[in-house]
C-alpha atoms as a PDB file:
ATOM      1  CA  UNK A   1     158.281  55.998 189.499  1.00  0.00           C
ATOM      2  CA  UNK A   2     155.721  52.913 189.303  1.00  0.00           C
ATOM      3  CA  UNK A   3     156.394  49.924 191.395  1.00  0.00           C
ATOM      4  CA  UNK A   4     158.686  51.911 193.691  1.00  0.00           C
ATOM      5  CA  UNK A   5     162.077  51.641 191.151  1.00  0.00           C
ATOM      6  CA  UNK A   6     164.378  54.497 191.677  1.00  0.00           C
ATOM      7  CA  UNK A   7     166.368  55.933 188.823  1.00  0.00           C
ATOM      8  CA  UNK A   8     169.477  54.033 190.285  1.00  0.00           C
ATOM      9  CA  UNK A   9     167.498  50.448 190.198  1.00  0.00           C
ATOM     10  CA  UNK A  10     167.205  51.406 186.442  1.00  0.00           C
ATOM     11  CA  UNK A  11     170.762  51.894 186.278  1.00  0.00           C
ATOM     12  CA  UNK A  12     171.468  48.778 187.773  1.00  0.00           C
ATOM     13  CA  UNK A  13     169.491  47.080 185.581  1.00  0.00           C
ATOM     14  CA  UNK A  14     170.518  48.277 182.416  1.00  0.00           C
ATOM     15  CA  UNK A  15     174.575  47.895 183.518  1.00  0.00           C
ATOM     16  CA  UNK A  16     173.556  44.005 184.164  1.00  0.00           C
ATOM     17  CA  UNK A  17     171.535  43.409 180.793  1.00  0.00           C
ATOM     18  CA  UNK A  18     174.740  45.082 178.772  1.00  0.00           C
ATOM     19  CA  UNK A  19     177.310  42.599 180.458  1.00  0.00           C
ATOM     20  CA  UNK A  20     174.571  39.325 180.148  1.00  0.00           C
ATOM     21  CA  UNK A  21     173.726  40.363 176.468  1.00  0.00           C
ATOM     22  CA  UNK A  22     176.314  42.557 175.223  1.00  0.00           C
ATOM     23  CA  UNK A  23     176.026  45.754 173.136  1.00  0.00           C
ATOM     24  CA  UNK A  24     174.938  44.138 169.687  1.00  0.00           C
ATOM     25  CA  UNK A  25     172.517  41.926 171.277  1.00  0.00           C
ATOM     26  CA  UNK A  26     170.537  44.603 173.668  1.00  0.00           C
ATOM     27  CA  UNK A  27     168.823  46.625 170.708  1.00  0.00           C
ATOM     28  CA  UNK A  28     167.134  42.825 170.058  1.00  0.00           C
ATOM     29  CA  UNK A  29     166.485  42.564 173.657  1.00  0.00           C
ATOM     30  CA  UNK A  30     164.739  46.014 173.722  1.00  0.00           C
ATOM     31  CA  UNK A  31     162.729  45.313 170.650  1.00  0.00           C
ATOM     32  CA  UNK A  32     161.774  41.844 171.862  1.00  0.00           C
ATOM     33  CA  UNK A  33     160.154  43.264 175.658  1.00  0.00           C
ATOM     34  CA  UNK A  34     158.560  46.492 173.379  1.00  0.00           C
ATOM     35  CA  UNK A  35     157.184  44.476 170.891  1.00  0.00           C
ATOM     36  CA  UNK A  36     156.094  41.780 173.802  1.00  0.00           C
ATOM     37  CA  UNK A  37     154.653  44.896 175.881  1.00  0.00           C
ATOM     38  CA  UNK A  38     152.652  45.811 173.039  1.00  0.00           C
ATOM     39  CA  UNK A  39     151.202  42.402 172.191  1.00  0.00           C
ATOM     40  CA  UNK A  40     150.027  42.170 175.701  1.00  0.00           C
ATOM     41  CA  UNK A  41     148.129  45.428 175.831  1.00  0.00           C
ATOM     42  CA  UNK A  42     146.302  44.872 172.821  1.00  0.00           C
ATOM     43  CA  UNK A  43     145.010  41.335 174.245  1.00  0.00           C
ATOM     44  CA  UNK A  44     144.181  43.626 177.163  1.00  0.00           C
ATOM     45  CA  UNK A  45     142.461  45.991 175.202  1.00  0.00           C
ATOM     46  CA  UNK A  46     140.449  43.055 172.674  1.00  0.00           C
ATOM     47  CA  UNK A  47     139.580  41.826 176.142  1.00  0.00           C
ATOM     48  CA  UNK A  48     137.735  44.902 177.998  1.00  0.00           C
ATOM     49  CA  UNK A  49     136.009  45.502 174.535  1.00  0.00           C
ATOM     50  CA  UNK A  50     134.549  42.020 174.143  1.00  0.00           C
ATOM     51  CA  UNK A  51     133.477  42.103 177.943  1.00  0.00           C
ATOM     52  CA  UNK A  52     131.995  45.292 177.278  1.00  0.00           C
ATOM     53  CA  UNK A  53     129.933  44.303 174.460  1.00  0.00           C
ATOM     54  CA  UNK A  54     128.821  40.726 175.933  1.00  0.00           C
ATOM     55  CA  UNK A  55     127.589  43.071 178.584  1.00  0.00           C
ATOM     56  CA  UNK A  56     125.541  45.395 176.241  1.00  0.00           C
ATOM     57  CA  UNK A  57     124.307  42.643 175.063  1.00  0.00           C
ATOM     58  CA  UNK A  58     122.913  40.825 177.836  1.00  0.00           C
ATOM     59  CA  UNK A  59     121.320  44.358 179.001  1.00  0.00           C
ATOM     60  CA  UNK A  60     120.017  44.377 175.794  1.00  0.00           C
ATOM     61  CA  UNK A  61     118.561  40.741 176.113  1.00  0.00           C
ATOM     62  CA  UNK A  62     117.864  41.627 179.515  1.00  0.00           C
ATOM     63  CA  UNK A  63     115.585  45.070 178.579  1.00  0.00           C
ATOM     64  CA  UNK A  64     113.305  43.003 175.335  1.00  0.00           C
ATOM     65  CA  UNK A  65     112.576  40.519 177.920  1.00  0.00           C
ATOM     66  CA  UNK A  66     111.254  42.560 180.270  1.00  0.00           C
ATOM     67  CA  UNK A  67     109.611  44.427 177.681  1.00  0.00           C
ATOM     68  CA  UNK A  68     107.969  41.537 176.269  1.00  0.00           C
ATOM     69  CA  UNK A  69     106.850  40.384 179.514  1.00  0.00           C
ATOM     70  CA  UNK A  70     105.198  43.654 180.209  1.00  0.00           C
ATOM     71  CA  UNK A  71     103.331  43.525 177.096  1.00  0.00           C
ATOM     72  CA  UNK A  72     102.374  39.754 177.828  1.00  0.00           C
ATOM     73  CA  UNK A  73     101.467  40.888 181.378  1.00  0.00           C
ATOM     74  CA  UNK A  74      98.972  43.790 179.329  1.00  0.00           C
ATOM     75  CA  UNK A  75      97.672  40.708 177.250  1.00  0.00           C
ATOM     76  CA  UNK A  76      96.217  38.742 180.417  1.00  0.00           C
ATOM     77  CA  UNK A  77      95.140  41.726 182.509  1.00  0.00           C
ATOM     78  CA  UNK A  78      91.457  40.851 182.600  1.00  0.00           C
ATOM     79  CA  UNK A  79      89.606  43.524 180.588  1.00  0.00           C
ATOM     80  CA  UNK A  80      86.161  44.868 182.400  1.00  0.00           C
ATOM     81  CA  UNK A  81      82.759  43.029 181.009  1.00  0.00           C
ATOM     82  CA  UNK A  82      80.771  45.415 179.080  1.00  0.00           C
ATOM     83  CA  UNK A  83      78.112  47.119 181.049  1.00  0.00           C
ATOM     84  CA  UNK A  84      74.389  46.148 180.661  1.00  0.00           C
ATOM     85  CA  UNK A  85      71.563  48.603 180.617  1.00  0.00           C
ATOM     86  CA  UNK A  86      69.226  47.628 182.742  1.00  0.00           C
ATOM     87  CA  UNK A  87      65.348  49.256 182.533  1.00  0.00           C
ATOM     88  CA  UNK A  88      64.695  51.173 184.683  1.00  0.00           C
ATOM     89  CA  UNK A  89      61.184  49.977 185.953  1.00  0.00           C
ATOM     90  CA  UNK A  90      63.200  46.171 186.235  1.00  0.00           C
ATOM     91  CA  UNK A  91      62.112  43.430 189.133  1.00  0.00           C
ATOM     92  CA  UNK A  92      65.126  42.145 190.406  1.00  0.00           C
ATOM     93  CA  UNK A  93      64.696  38.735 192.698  1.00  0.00           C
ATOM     94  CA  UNK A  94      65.204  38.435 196.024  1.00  0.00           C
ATOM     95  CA  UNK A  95      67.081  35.274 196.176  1.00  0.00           C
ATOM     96  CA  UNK A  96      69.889  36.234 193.466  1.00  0.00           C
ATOM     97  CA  UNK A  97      69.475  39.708 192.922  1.00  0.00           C
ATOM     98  CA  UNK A  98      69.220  39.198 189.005  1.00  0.00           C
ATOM     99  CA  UNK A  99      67.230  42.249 187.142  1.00  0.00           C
ATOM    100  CA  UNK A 100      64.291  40.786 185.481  1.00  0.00           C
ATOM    101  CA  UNK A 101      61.183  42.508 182.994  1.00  0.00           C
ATOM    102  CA  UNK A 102      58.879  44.020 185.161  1.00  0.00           C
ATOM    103  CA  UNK A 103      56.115  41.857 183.940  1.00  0.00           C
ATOM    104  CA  UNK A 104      58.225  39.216 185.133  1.00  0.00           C
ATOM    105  CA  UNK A 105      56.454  36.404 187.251  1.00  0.00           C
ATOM    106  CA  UNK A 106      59.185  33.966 188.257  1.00  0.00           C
ATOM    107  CA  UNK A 107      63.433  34.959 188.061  1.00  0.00           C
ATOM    108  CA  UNK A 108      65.228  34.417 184.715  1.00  0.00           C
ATOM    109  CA  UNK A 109      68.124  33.321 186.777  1.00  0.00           C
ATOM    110  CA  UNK A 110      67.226  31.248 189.567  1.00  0.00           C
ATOM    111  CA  UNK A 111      63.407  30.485 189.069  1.00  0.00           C
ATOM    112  CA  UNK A 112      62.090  31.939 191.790  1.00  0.00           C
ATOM    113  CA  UNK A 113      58.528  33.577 192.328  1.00  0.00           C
ATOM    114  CA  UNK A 114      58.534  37.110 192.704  1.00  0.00           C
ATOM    115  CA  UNK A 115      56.082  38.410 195.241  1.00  0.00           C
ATOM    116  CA  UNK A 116      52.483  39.373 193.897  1.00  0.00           C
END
């Protein structure tokens, strides 16, 4: 039996609600605890459910943010610099290392005079 009653506490119990209330007044009684009983688990139950869906919602919230921030974080990854083609009979400087035209006399970069 829950909370440890015995069939003889029940006994008891119902022997003293007949003599407080009487017989005509105990179906009233009855009705009254059911009916109270009843209200009480369906505030329990309106309960859990709207703590069940705040919580799917804030997962929800929770998942688009961090959805959106990984597609922000894609935005501002750096993307590589195209590549240049560099001839292949280029100078390239001693002082910068910049490729320059072969026919090049002084750096395009740093003005420097190549070697003769």
């Amino acid at each position: 039996m829950p909370f440890g009653i015995q069939p003889l506490h029940i006994v008891i119990i119902v022997i003293v609600a007949l003599i407080i209330f009487g017989p005509k007044r105990l179906p009233e009684v009855g009705r009254w605890v059911g009916r109270t009983l009843n209200e009480f688990r369906k505030g329990t139950q309106e309960m859990t459910e709207a703590l069940r869906e705040e919580s799917v919602k804030a997962a929800r919230e929770e998942n688009l943010k961090a959805a959106m921030a990984a597609q922000e974080q894609d935005n501002t990854i750096a993307k590589p610099a195209p590549t240049q083609s560099i001839p292949v009979n280029a100078k390239f400087c001693i002082n910068c290392g910049a490729p320059n035209p072969s026919e090049a006399l002084f750096c395009n970069k740093c003005g420097s005079q190549f070697p003769v």
